[in-house]
C-alpha atoms as a PDB file:
ATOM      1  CA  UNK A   1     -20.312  -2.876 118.965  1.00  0.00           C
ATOM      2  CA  UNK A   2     -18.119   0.205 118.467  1.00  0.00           C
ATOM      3  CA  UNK A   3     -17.007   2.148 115.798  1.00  0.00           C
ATOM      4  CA  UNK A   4     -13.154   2.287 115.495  1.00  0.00           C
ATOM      5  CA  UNK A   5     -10.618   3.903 112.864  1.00  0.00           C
ATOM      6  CA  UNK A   6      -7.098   2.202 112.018  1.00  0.00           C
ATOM      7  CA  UNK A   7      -4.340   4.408 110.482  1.00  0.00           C
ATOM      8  CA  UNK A   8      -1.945   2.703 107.918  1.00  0.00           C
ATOM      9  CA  UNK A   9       1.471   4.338 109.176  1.00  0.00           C
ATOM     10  CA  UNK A  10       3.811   3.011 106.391  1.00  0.00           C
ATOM     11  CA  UNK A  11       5.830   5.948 105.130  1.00  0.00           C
ATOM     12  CA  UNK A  12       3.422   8.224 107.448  1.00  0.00           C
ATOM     13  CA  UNK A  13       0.330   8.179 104.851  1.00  0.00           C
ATOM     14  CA  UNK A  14      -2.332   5.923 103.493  1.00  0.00           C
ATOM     15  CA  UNK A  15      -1.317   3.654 100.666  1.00  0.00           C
ATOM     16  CA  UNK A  16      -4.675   3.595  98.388  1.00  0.00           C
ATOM     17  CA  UNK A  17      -3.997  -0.078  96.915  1.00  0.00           C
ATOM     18  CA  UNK A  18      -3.984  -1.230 100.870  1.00  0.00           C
ATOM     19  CA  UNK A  19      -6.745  -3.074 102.541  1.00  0.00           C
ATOM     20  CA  UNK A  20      -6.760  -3.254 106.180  1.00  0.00           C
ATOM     21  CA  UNK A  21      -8.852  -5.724 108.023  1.00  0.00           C
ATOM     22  CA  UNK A  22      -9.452  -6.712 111.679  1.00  0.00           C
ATOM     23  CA  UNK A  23      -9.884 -10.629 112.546  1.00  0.00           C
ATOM     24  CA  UNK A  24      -9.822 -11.105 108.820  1.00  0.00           C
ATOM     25  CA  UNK A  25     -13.040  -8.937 108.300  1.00  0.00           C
ATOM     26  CA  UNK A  26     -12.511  -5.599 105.724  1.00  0.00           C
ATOM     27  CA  UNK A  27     -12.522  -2.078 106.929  1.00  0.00           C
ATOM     28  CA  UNK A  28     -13.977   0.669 104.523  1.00  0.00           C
ATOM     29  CA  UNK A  29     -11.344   3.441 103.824  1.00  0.00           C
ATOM     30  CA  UNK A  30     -12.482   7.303 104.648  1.00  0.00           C
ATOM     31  CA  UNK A  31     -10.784   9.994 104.784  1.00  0.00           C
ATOM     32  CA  UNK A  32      -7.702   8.505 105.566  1.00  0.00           C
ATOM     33  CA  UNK A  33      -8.929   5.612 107.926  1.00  0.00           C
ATOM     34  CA  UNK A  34      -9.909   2.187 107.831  1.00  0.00           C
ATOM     35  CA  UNK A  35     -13.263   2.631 109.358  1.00  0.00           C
ATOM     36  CA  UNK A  36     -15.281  -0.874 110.993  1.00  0.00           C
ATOM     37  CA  UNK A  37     -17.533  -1.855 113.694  1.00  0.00           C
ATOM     38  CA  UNK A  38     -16.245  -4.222 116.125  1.00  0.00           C
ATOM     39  CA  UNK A  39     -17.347  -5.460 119.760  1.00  0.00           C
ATOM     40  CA  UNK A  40     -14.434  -3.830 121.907  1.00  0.00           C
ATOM     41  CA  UNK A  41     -11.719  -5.773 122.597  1.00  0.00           C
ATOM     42  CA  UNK A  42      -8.199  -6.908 121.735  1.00  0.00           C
ATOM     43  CA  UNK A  43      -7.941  -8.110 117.673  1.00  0.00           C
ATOM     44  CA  UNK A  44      -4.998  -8.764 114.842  1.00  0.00           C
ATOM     45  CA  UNK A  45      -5.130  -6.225 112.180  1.00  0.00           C
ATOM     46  CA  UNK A  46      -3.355  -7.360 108.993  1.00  0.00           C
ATOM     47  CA  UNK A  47      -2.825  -5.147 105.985  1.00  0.00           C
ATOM     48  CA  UNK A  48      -2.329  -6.714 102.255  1.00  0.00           C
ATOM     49  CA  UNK A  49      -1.763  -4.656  98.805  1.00  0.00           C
ATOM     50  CA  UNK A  50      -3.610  -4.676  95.224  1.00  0.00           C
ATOM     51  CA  UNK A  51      -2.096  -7.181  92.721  1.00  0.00           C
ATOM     52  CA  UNK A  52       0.588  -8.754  95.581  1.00  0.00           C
ATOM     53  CA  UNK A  53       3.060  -5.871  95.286  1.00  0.00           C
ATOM     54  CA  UNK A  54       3.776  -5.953  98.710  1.00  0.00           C
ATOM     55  CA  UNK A  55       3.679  -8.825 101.353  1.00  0.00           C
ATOM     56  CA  UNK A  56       1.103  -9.134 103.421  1.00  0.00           C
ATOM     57  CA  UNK A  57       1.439  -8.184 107.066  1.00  0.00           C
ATOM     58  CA  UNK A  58       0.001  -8.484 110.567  1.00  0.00           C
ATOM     59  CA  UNK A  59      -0.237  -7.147 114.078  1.00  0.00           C
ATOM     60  CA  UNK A  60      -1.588  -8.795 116.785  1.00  0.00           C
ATOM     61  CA  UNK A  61      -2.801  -7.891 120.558  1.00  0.00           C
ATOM     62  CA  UNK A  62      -4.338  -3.876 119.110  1.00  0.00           C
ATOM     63  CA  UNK A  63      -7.096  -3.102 121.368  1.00  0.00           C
ATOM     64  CA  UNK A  64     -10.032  -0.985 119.686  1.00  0.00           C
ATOM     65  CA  UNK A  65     -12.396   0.899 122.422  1.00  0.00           C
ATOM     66  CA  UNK A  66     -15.125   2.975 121.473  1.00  0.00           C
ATOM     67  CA  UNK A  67     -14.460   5.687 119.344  1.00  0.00           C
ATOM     68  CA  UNK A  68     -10.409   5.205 119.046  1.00  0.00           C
ATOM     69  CA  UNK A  69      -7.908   5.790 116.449  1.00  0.00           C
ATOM     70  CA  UNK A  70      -5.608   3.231 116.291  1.00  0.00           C
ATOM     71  CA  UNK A  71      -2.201   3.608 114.430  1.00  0.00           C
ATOM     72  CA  UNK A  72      -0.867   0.586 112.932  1.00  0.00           C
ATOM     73  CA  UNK A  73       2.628   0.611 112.002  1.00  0.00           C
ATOM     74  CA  UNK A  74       2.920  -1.854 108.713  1.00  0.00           C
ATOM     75  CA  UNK A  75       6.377  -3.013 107.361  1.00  0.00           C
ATOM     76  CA  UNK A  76       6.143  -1.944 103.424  1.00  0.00           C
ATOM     77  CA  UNK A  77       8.413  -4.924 102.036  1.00  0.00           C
ATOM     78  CA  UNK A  78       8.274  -5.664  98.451  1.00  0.00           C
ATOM     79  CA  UNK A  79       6.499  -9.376  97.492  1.00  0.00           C
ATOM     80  CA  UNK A  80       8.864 -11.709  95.984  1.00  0.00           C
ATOM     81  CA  UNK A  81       9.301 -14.531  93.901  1.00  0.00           C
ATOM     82  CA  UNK A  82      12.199 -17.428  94.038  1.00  0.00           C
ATOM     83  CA  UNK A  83      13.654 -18.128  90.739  1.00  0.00           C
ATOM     84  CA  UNK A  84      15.912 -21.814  90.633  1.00  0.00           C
ATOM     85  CA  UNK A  85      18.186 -22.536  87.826  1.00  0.00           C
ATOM     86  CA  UNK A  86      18.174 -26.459  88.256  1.00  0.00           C
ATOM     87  CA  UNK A  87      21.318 -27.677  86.095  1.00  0.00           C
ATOM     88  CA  UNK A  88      23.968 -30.163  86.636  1.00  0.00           C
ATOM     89  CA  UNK A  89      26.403 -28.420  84.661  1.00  0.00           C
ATOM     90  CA  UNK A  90      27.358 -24.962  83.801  1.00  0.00           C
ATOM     91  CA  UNK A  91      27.810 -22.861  86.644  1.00  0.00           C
ATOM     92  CA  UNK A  92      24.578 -21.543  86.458  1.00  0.00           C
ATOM     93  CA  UNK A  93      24.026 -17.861  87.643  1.00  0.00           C
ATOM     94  CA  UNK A  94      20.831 -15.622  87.963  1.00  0.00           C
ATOM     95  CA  UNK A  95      19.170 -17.592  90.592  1.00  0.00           C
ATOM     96  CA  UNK A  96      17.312 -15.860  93.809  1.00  0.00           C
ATOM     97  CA  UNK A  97      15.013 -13.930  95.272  1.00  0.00           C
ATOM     98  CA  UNK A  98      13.329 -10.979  92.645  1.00  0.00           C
ATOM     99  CA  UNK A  99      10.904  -8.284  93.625  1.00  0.00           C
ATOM    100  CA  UNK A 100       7.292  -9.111  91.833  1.00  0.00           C
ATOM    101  CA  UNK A 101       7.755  -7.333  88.263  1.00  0.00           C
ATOM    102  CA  UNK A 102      11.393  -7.433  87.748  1.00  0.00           C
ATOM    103  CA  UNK A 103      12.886  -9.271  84.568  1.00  0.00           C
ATOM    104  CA  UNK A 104      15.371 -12.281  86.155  1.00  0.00           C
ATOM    105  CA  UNK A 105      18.455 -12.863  84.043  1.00  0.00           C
ATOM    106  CA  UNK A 106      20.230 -16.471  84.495  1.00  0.00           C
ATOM    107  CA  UNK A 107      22.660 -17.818  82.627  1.00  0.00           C
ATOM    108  CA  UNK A 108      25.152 -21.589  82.156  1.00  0.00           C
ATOM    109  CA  UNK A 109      28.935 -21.581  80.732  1.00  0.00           C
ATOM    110  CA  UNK A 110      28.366 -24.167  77.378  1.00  0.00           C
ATOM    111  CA  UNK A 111      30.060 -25.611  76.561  1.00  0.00           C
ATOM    112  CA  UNK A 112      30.960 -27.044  79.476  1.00  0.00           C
ATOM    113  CA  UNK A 113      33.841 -27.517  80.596  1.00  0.00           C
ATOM    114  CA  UNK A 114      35.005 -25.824  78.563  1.00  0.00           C
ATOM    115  CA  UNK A 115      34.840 -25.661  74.700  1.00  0.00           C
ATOM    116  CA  UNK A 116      37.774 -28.039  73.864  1.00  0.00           C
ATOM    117  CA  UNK A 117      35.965 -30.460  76.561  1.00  0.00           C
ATOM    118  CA  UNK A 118      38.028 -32.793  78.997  1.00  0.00           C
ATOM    119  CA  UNK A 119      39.441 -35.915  77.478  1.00  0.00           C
ATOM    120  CA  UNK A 120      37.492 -35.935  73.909  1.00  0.00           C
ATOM    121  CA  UNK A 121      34.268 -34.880  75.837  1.00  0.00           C
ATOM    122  CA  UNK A 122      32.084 -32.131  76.285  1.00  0.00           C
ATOM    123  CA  UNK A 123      28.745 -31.076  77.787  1.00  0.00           C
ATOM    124  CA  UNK A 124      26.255 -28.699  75.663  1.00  0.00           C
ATOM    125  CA  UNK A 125      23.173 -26.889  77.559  1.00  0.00           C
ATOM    126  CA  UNK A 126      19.494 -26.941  75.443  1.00  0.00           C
ATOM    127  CA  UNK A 127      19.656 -22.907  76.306  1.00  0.00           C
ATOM    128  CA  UNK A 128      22.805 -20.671  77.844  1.00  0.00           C
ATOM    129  CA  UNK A 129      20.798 -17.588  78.966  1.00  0.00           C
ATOM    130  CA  UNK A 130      17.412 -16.265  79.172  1.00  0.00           C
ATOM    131  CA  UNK A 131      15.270 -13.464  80.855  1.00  0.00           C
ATOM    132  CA  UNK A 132      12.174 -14.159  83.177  1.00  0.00           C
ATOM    133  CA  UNK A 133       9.284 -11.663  84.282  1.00  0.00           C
ATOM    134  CA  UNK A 134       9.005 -12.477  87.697  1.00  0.00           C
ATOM    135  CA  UNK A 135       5.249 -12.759  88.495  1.00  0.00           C
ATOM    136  CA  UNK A 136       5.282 -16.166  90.406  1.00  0.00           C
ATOM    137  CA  UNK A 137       7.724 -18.868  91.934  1.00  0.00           C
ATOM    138  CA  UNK A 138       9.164 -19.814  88.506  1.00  0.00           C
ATOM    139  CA  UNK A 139      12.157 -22.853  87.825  1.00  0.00           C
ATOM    140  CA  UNK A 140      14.788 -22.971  84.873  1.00  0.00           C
ATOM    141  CA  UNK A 141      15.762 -26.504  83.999  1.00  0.00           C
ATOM    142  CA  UNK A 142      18.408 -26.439  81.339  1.00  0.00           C
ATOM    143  CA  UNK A 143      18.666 -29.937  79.517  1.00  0.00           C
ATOM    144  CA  UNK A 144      22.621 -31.010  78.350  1.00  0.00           C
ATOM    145  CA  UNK A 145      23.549 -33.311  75.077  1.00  0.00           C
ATOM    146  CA  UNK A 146      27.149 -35.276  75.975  1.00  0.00           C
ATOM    147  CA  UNK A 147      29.270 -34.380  72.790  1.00  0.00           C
ATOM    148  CA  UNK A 148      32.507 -36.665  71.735  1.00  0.00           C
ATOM    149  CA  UNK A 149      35.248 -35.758  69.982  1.00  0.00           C
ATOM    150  CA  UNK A 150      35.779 -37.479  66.559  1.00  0.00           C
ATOM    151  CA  UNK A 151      39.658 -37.068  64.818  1.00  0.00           C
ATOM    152  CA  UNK A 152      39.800 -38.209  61.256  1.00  0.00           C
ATOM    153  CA  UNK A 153      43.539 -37.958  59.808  1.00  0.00           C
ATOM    154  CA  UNK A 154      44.530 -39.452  56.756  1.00  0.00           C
ATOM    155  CA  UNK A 155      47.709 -40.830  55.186  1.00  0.00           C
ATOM    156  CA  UNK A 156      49.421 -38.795  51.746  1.00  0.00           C
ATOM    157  CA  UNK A 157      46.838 -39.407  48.945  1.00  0.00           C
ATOM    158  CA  UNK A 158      43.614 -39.108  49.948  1.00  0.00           C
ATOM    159  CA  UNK A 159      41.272 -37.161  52.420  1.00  0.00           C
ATOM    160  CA  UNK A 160      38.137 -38.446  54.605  1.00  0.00           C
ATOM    161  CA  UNK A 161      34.600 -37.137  54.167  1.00  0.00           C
ATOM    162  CA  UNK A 162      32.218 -38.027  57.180  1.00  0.00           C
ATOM    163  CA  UNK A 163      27.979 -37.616  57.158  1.00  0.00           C
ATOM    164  CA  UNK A 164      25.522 -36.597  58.268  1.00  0.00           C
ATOM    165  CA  UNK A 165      27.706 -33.641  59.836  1.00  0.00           C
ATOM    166  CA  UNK A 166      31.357 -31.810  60.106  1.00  0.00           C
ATOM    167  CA  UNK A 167      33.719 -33.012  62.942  1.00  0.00           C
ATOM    168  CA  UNK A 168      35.100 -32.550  65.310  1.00  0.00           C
ATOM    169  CA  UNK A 169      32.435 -33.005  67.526  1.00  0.00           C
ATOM    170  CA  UNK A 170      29.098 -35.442  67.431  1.00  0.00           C
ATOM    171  CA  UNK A 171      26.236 -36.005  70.019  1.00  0.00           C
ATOM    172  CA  UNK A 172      26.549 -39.167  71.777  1.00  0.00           C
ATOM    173  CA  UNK A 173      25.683 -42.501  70.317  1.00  0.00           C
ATOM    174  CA  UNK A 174      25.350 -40.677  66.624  1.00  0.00           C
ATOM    175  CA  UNK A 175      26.014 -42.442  63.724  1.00  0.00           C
ATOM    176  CA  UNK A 176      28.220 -41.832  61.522  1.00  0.00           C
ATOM    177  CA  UNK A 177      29.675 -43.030  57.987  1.00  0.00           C
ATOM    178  CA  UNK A 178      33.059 -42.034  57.135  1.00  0.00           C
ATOM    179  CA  UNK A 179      34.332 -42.760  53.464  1.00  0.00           C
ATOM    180  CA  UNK A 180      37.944 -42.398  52.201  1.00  0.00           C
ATOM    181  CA  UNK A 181      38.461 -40.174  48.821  1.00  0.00           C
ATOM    182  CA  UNK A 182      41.576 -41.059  46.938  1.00  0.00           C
ATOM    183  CA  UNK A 183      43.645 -38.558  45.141  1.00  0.00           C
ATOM    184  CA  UNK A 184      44.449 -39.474  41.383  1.00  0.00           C
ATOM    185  CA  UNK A 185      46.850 -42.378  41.345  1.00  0.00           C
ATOM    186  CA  UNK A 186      46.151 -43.568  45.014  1.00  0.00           C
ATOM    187  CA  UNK A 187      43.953 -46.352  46.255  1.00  0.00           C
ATOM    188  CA  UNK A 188      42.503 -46.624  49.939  1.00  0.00           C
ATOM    189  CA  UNK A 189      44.611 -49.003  52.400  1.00  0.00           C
ATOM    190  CA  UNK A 190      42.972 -49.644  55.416  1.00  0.00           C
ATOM    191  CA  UNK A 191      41.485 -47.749  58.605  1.00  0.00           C
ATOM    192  CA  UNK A 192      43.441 -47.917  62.246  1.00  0.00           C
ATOM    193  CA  UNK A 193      42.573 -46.489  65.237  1.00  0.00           C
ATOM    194  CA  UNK A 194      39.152 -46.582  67.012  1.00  0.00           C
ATOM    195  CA  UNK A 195      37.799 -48.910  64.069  1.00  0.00           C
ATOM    196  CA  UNK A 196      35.129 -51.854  65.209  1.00  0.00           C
ATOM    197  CA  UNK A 197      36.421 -55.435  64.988  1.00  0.00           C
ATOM    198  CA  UNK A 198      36.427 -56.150  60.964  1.00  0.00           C
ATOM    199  CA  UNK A 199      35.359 -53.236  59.551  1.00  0.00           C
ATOM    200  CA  UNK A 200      39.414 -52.390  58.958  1.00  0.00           C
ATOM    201  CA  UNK A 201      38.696 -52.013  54.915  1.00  0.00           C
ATOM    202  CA  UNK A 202      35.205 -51.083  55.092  1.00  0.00           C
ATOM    203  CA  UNK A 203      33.817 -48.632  53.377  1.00  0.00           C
ATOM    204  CA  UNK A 204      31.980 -46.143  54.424  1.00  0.00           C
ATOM    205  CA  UNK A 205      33.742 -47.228  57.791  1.00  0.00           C
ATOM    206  CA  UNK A 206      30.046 -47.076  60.006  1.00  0.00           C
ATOM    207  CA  UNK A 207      31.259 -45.378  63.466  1.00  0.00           C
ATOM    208  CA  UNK A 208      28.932 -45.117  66.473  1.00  0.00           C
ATOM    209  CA  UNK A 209      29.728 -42.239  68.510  1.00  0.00           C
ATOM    210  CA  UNK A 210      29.228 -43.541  72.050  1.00  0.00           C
ATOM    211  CA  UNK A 211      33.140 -42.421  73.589  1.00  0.00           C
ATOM    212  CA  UNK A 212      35.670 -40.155  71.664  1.00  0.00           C
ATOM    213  CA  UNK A 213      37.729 -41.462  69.121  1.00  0.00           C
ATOM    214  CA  UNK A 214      40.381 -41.341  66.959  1.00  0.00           C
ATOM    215  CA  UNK A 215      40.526 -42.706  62.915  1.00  0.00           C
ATOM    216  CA  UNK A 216      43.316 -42.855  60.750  1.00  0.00           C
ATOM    217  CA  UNK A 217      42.461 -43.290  56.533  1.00  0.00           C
ATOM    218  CA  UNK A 218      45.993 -45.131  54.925  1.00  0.00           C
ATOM    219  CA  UNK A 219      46.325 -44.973  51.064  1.00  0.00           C
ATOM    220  CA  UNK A 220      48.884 -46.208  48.520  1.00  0.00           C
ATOM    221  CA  UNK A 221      50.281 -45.518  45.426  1.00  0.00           C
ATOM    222  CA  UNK A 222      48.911 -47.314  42.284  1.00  0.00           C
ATOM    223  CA  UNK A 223      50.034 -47.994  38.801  1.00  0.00           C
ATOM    224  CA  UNK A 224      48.747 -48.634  35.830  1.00  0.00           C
END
């Protein structure tokens, strides 16, 4: 066996986090070199860094005789991690490759397509932006609720109340109970529009949100 010195060229000096082996066995660092004993001949040297900050690399075919200094030229290229934004909506942004460290931004457009929707209907994401420290492969999935579009109008004489929540706009397949609130001197009619088969005088009027739809309230004039 011989003794034989490699010289980390990146950036012309010695990086101190680096280890440098030959054929996958460590070299001991001193004064500058990566110092081993090897059986002459023709080996791969490969260099990695502390904590992944850098990728690994190798060179192949270096021939070590006795008592040579080798100088092995590394590529210093930054490690780095894949980020993926999986959503089916949204035109999601922030996705790609991020040096090891950085903070990833991504980011979906909710509602979506837009916040009147398209046709009564809209799309709302779980989350609409975040930040990631990149210190692995790392994936995004954003879930997205389908929203309809309830309109309640109402004849002169009375209003509409609807529970458990406000419209215009409902998660799909919620339930809802709309009720019809006569002014003074009015009585409720009848409800048209996207009303189930029956339930015309019903009240509340029980509406399942499962497309968008449309209610009108009619009320008359009493006397007494």
């Amino acid at each position: 066996p011989v003794v034989f010195a490699v010289q980390d060229a990146v950036d012309g000096h010695i990086l101190g986090d680096a280890t440098v082996a030959i054929q996958g066995i460590p070299t001991v660092l001193e004064q500058g070199y990566y110092v081993g004993v090897m059986p002459q001949g023709t080996y791969n040297v490969s260099c990695s860094y502390a904590a992944g900050a850098y990728k690994p690399q190798q060179r192949t075919g270096v021939t070590l005789t006795a008592g040579s200094v080798v100088e092995v030229n590394f590529l210093l290229s930054p490690e780095t991690y894949l980020l993926t934004v999986q959503s089916d909506y949204g035109n999601a942004l922030g996705a790609g490759e991020y040096v090891r460290g950085a903070v990833a931004q991504w980011s979906v457009t909710t509602p979506w397509p837009s916040q009147a929707g398209e046709n009564g209907t809209r799309r709302v994401a779980s989350a609409d932006a975040g930040t990631l420290a990149m210190t692995q492969d790392a994936t995004i999935t954003v879930n997205w609720t389908v929203q309809h579009k309830l309109a309640v109008t109402s004849s002169a004489g009375g209003h509409v109340t609807v529970a458990p929540n406000t419209p215009p706009w409902f998660a799909e397949d919620t339930q809802l109970g709309l009720t019809p609130v006569p002014d003074t001197g009015y009585a409720f009619t009848e409800w048209t529009g996207d009303v189930p088969t029956g339930q015309e005088n019903a009240i509340p009027l029980v509406l399942g949100m499962d497309a968008p739809k449309t209610v009108q309230a009619a009320f008359h004039s009493v006397s007494y």
